[in-house]
C-alpha atoms as a PDB file:
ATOM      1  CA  UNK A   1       8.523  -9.918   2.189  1.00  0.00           C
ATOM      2  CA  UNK A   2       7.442 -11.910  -0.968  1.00  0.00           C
ATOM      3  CA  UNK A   3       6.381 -15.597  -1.295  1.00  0.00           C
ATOM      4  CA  UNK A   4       6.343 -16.799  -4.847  1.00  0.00           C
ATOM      5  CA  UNK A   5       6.051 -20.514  -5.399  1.00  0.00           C
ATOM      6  CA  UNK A   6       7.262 -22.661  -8.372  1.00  0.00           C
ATOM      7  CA  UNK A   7       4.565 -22.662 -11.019  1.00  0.00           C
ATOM      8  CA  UNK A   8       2.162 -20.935 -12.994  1.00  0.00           C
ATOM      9  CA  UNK A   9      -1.308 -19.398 -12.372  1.00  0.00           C
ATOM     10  CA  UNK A  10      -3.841 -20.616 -15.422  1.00  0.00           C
ATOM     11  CA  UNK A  11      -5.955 -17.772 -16.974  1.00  0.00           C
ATOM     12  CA  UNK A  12      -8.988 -17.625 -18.723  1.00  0.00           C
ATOM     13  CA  UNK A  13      -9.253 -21.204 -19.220  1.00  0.00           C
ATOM     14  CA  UNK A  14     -12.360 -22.332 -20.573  1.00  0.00           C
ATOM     15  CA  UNK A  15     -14.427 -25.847 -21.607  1.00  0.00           C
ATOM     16  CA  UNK A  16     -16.299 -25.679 -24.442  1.00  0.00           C
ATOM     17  CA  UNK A  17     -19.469 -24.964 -23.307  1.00  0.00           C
ATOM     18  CA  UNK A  18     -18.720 -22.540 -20.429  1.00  0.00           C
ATOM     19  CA  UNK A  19     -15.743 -21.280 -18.320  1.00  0.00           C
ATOM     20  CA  UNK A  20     -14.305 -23.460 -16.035  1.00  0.00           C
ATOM     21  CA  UNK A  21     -14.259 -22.305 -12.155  1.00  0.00           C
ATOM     22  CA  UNK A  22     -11.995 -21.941 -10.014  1.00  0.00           C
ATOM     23  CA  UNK A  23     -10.804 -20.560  -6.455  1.00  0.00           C
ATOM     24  CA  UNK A  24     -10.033 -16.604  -5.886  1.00  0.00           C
ATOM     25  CA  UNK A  25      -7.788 -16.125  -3.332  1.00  0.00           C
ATOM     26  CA  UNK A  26      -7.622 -13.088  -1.172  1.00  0.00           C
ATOM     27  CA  UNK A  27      -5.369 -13.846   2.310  1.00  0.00           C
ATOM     28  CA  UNK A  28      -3.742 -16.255   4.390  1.00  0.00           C
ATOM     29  CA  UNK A  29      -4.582 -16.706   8.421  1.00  0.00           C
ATOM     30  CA  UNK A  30      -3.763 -18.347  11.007  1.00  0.00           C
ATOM     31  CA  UNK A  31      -6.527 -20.646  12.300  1.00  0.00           C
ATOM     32  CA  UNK A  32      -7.205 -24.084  13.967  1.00  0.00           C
ATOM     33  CA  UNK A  33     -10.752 -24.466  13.410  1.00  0.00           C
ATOM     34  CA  UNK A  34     -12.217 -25.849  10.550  1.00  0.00           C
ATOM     35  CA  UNK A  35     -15.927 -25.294  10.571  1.00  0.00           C
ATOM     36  CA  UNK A  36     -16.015 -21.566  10.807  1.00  0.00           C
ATOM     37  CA  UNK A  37     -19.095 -19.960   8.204  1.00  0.00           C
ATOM     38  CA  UNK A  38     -17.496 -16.295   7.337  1.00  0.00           C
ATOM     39  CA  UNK A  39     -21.012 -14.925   6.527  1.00  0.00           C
ATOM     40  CA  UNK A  40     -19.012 -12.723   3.718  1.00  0.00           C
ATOM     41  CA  UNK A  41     -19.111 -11.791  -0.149  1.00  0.00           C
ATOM     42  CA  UNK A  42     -16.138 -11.885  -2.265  1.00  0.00           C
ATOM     43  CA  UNK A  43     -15.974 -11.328  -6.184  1.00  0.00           C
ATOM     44  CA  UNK A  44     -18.770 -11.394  -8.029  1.00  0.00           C
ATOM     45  CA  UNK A  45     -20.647 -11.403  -4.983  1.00  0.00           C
ATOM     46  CA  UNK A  46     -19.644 -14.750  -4.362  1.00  0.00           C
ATOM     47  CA  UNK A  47     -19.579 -16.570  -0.763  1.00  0.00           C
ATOM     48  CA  UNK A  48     -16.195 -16.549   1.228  1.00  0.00           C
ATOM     49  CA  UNK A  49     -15.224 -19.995   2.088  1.00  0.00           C
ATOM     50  CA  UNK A  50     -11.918 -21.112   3.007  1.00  0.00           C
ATOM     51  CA  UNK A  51      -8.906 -23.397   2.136  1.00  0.00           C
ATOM     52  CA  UNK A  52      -7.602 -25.699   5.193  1.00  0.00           C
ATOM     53  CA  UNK A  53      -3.922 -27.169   5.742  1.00  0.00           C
ATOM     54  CA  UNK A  54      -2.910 -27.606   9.465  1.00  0.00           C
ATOM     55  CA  UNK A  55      -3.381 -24.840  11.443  1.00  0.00           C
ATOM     56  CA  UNK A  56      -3.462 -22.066   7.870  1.00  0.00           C
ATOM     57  CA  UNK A  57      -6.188 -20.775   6.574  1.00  0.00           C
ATOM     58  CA  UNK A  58      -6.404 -19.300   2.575  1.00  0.00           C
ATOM     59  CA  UNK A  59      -9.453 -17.195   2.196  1.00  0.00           C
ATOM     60  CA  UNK A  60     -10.911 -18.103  -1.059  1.00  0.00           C
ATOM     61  CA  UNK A  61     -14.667 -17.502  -3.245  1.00  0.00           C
ATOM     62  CA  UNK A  62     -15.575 -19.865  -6.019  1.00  0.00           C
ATOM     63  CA  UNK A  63     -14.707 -17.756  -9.685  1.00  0.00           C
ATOM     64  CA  UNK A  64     -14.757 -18.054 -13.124  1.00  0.00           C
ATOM     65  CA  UNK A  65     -11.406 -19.061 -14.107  1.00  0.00           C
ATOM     66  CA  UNK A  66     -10.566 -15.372 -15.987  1.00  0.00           C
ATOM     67  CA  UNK A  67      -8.752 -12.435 -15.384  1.00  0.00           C
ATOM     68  CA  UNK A  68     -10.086 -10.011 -13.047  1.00  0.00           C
ATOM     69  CA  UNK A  69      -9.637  -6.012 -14.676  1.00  0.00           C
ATOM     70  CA  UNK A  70      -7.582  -4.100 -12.426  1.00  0.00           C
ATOM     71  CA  UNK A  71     -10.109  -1.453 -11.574  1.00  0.00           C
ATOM     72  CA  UNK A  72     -11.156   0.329  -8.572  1.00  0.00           C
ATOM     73  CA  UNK A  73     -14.626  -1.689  -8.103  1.00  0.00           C
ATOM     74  CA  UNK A  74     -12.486  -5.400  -8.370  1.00  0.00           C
ATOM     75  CA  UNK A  75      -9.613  -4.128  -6.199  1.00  0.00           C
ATOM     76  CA  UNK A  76     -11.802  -2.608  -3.667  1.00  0.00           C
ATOM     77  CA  UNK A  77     -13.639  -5.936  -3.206  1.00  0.00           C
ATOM     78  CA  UNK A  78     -10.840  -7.461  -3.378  1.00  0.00           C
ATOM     79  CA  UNK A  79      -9.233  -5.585  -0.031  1.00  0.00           C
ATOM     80  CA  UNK A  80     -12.007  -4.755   1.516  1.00  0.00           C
ATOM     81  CA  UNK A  81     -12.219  -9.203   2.058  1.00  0.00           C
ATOM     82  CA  UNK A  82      -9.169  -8.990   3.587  1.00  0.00           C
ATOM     83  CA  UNK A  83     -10.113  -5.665   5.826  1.00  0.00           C
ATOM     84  CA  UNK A  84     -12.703  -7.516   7.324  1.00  0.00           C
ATOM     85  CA  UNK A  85     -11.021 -10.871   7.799  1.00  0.00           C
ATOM     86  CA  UNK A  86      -8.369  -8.212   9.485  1.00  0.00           C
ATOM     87  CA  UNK A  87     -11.143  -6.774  11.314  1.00  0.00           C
ATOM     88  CA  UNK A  88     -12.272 -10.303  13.550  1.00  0.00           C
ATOM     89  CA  UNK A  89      -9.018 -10.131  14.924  1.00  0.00           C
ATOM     90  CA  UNK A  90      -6.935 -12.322  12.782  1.00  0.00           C
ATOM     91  CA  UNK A  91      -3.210 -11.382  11.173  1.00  0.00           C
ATOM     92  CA  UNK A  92      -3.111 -11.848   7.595  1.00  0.00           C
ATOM     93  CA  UNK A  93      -1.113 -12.114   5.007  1.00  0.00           C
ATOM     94  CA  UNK A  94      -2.708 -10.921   1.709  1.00  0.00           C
ATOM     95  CA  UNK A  95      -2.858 -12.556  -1.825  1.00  0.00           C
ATOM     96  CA  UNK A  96      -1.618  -9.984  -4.288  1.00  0.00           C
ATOM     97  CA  UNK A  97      -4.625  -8.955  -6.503  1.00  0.00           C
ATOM     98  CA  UNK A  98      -6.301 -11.427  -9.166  1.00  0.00           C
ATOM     99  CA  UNK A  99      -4.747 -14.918  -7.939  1.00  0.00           C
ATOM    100  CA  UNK A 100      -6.679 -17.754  -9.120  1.00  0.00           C
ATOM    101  CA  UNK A 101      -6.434 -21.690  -8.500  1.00  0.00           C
ATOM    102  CA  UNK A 102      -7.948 -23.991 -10.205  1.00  0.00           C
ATOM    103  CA  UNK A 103      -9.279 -26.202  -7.261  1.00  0.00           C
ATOM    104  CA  UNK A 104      -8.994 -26.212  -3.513  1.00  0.00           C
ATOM    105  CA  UNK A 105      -6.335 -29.383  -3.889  1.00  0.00           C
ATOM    106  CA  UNK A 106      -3.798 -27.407  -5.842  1.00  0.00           C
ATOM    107  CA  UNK A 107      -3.847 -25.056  -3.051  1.00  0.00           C
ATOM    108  CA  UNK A 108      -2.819 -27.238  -0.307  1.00  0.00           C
ATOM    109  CA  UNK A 109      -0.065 -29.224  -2.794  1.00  0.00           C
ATOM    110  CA  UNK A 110       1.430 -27.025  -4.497  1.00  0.00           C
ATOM    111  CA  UNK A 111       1.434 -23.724  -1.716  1.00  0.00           C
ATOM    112  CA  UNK A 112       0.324 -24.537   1.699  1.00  0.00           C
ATOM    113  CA  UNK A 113       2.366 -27.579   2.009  1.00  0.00           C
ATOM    114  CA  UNK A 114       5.801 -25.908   0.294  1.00  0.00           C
ATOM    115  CA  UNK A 115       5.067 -23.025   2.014  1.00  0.00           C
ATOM    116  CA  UNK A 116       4.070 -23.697   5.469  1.00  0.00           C
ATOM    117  CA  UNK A 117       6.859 -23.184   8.023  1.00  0.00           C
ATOM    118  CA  UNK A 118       7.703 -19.732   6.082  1.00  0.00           C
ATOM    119  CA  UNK A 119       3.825 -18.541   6.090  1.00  0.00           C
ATOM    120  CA  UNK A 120       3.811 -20.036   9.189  1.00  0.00           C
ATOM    121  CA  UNK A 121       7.018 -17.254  10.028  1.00  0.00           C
ATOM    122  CA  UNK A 122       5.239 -14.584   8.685  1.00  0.00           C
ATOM    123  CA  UNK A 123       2.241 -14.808  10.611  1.00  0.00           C
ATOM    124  CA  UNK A 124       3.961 -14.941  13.888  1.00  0.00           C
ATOM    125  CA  UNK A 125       6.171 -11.865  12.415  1.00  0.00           C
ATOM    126  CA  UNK A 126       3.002  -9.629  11.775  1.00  0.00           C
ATOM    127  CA  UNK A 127       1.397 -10.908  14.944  1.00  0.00           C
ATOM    128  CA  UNK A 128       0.398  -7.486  17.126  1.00  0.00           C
ATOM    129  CA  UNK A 129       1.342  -5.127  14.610  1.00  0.00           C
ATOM    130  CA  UNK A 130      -0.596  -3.305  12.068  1.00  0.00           C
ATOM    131  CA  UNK A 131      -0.194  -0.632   8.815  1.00  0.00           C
ATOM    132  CA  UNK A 132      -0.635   2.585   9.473  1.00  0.00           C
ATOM    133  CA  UNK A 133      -0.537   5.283   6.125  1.00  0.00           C
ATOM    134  CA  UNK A 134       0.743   8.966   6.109  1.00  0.00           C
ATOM    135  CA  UNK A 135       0.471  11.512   3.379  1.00  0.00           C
ATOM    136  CA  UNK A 136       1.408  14.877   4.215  1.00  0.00           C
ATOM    137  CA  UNK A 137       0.333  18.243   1.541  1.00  0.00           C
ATOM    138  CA  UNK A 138       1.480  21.535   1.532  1.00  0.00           C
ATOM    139  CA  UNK A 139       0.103  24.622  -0.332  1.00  0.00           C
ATOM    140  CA  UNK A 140       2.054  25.664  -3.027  1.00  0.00           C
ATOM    141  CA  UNK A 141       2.357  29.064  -2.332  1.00  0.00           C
ATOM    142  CA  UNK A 142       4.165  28.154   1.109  1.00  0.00           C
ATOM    143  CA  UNK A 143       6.601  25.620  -0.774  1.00  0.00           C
ATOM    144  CA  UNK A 144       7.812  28.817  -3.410  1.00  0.00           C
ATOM    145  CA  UNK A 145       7.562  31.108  -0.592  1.00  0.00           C
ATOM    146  CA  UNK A 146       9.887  28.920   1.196  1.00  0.00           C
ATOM    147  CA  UNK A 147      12.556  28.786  -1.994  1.00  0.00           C
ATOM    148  CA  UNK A 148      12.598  31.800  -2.374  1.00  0.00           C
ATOM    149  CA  UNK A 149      13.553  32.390   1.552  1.00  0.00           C
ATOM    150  CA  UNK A 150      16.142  29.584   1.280  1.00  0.00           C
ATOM    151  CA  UNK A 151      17.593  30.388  -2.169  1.00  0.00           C
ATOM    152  CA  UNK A 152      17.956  34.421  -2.266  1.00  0.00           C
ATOM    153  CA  UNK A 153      20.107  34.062  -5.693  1.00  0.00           C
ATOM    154  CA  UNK A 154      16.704  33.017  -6.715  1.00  0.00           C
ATOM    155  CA  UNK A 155      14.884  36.044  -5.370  1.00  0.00           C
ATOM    156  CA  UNK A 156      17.035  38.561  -7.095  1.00  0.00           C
ATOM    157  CA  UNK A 157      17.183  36.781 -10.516  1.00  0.00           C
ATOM    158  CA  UNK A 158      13.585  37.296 -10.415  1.00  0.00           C
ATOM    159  CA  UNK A 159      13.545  41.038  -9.233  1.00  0.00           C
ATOM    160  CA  UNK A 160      15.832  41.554 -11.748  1.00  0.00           C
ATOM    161  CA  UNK A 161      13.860  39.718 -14.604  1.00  0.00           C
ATOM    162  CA  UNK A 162      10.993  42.088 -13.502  1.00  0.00           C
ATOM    163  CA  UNK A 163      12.861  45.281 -14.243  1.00  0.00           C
ATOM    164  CA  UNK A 164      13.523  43.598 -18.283  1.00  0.00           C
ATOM    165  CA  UNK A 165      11.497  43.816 -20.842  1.00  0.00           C
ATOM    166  CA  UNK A 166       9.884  40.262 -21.578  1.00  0.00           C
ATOM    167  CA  UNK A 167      11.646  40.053 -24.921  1.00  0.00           C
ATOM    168  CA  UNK A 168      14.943  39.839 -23.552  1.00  0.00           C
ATOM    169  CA  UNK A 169      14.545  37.558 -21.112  1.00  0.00           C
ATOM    170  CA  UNK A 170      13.758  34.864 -22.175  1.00  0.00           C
ATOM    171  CA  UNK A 171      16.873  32.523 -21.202  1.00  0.00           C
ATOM    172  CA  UNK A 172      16.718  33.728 -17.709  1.00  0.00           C
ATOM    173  CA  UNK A 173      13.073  33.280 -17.263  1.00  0.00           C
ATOM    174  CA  UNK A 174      13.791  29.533 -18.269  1.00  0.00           C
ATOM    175  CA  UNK A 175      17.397  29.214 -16.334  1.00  0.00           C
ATOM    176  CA  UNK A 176      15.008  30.603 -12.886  1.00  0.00           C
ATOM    177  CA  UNK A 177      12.602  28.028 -14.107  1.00  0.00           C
ATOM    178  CA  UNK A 178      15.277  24.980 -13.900  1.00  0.00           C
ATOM    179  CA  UNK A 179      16.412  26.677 -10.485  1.00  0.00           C
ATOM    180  CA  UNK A 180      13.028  26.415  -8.790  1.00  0.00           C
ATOM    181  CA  UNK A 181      12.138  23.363  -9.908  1.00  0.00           C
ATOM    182  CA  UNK A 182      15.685  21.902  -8.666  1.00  0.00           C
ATOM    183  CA  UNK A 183      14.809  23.822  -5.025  1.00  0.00           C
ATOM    184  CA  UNK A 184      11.552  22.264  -4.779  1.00  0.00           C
ATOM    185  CA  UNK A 185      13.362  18.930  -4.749  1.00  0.00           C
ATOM    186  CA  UNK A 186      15.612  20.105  -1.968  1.00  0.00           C
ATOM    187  CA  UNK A 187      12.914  21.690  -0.319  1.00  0.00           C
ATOM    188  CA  UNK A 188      10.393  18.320  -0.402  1.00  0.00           C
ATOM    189  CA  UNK A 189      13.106  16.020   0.064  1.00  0.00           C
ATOM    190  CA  UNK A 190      14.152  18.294   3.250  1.00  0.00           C
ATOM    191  CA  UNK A 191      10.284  18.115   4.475  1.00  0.00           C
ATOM    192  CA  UNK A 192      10.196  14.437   3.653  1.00  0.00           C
ATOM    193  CA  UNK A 193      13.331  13.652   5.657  1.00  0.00           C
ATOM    194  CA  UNK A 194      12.179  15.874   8.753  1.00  0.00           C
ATOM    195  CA  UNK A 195       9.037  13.878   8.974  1.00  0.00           C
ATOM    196  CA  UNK A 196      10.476  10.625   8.721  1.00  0.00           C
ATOM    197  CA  UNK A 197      12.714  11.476  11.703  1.00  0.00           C
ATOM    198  CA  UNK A 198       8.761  11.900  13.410  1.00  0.00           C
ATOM    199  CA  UNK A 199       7.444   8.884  12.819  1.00  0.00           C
ATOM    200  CA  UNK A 200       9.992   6.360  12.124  1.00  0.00           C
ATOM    201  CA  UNK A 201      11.365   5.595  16.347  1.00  0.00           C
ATOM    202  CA  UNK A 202       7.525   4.415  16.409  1.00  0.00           C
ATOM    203  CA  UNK A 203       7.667   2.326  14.010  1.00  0.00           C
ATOM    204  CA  UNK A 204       8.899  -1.277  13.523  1.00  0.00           C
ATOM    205  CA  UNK A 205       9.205  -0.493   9.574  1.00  0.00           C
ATOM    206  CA  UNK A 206       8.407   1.791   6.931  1.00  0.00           C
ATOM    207  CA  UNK A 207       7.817   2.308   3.110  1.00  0.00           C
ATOM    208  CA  UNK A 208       8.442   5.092   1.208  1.00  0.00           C
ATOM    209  CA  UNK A 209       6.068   5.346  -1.569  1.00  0.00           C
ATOM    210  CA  UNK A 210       5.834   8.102  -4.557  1.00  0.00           C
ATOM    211  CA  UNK A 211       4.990  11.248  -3.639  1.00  0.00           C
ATOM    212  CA  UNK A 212       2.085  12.300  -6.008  1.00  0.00           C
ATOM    213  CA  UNK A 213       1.709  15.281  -7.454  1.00  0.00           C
ATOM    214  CA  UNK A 214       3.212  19.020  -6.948  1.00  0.00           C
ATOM    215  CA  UNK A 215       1.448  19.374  -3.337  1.00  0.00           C
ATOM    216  CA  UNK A 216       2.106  16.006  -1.674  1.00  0.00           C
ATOM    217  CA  UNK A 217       5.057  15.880   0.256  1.00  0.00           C
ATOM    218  CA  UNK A 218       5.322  12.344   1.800  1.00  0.00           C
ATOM    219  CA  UNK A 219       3.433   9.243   1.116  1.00  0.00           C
ATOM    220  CA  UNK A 220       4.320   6.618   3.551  1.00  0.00           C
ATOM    221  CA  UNK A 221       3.389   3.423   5.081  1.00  0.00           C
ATOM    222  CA  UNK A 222       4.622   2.544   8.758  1.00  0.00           C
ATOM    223  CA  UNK A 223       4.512  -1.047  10.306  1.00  0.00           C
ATOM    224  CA  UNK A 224       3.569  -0.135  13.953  1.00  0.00           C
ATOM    225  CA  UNK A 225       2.971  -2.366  17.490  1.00  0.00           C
ATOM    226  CA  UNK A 226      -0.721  -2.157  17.719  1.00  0.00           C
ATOM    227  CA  UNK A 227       0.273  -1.054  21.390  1.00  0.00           C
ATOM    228  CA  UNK A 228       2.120   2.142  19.596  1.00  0.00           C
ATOM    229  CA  UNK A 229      -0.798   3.367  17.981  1.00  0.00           C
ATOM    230  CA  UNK A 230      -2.369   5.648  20.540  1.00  0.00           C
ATOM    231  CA  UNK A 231       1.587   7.286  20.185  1.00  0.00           C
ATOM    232  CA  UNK A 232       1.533   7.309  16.800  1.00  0.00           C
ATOM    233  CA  UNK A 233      -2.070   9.119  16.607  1.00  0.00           C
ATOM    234  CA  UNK A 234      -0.508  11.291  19.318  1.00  0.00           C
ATOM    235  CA  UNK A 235       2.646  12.353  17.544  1.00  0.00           C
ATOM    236  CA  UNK A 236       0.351  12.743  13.995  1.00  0.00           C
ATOM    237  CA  UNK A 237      -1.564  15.264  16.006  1.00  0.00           C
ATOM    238  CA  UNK A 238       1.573  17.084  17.313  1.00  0.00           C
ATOM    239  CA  UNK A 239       3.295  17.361  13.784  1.00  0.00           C
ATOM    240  CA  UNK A 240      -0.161  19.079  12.428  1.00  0.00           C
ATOM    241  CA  UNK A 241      -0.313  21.710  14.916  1.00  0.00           C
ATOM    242  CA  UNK A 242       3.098  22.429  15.100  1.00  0.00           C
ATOM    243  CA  UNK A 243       3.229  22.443  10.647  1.00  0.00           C
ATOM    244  CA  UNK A 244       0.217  24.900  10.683  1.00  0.00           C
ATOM    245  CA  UNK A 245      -2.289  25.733   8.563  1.00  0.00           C
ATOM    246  CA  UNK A 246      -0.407  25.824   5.325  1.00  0.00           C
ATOM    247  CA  UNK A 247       0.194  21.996   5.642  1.00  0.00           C
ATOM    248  CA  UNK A 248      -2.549  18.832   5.567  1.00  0.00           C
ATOM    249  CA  UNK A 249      -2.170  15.264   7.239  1.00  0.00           C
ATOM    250  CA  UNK A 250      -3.880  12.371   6.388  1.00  0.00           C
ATOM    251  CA  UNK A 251      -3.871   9.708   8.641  1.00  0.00           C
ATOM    252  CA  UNK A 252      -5.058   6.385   7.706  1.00  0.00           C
ATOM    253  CA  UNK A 253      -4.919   3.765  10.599  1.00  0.00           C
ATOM    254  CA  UNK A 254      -5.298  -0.035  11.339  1.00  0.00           C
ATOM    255  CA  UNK A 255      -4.710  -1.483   7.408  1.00  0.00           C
ATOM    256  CA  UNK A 256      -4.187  -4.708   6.605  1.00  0.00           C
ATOM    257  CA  UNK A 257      -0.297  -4.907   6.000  1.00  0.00           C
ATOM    258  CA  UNK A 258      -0.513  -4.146   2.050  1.00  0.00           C
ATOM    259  CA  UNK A 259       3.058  -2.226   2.056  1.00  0.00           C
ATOM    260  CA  UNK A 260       4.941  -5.028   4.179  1.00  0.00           C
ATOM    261  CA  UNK A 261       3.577  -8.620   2.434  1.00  0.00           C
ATOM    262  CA  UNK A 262       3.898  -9.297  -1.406  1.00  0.00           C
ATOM    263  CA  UNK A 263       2.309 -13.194  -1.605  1.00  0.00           C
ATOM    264  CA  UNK A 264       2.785 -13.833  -5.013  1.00  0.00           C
ATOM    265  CA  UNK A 265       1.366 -17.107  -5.866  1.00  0.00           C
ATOM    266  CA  UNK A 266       1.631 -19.271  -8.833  1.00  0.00           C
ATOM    267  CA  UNK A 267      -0.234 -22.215  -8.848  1.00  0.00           C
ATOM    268  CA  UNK A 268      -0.893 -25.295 -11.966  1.00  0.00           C
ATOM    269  CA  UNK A 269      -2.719 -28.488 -11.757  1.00  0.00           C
ATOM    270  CA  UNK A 270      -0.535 -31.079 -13.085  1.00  0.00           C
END
């Protein structure tokens, strides 16, 4: 799901004595009250304050009108806004990292009002549901021991590369090479599909991100009925004893819906 409006964010504009400031953006909510103090810091350590148009909400801090480095400190403050927004109870939609407006009044014209009966959509979409994160790891020992128990033509290429002096085998140690790392494949992609098939009837979507790295065997994000979720912690607990001790889970519950909403927002004062 991605929202991108009509114009362009300005960056790094500045007078000529000092930047100019403007409004960081972090989420969109639902909510009809107007006189709500969120008692939060944003970027900067700046106070969270909010953008009204109907019955929507943009979360918002006063910033200098620059661009915000994409490192772990920004991007942590950046979600952990929204987490706690998320955490009072409210659906959100986030802002996609480093969004900046010039002034509140830009906001309403040029987002809030094009925008409305879609964000408006999306809300009531997300409404009861939350993100849910799995990433499963396996030793690496158990992933060859399981080629080699799946592919014997593997198995005795190697036995028989033992019995050889090094010097002449050379092209076979690099043709078993290329066959073990084309197994592995199989063999994750087999793992991958097998969880899936766990977690996926519990889930109202999913998103299949890159698996990182020669132990991880799924990273995946799951769109789940906040109702499902003492199932879903259920069946995470069932796949880990039943996988053994060869294999790790990691479970990360109740996230704001990162994998799911892509608000991209461009925004210009005429």
């Amino acid at each position: 799901m991605e929202i991108e409006s009509q114009a362009t964010i300005r960056e790094n504009v500045e007078t000529s004595s000092a930047i100019a400031t403007g409004q960081y953006l972090y989420c969109i909510i639902h909510e009809p009250k107007t006189d709500i103090e969120w008692d939060l810091k944003g970027m900067n350590g700046a106070t969270i304050t909010s953008i009204h148009y109907r019955d929507l909400v943009v979360i918002t801090s006063t910033t200098p009108m620059t661009r915000y480095r994409l490192s772990r400190e920004n991007t942590m403050t950046h979600e952990v806004v929204i987490e706690k927004i998320m955490s009072r109870g409210y659906t959100v939609l986030p802002i996609r990292f480093g969004t900046i407006a010039k002034n509140k009044e830009v906001v309403v014209k040029k987002f809030l009002e094009s925008r409305y009966w879609e964000l408006e959509g999306l809300i009531r979409k997300l409404e009861g549901k939350q993100e849910v994160g799995i990433r499963i790891f396996c030793d690496e020992k158990h992933l060859f021991d399981e080629v080699l128990k799946n592919n014997p033509q593997i198995a005795k290429l190697r036995d028989e590369i033992a019995k050889r002096p090094p010097n002449e085998t050379h092209s076979d140690r690099i043709k078993i090479g290329q066959m073990v790392e084309e197994a592995l494949k199989v063999q994750k992609n087999n793992h991958q599909d097998t969880f899936l098939k766990a977690f996926t009837p519990l889930a109202v979507e999913h998103r299949l991100n890159q698996a990182l790295g020669d132990k991880m065997l799924l990273n995946s994000a799951f769109l789940i009925d906040t109702s499902c979720e003492p199932d879903f912690t259920k069946r995470v607990d069932g796949l880990e004893k039943e996988l053994g001790k060869d294999f790790q889970i990691k479970y990360v519950g109740t996230t704001p819906p990162f994998n799911f909403v892509n608000i991209v927002v461009h925004l210009e004062d005429e």
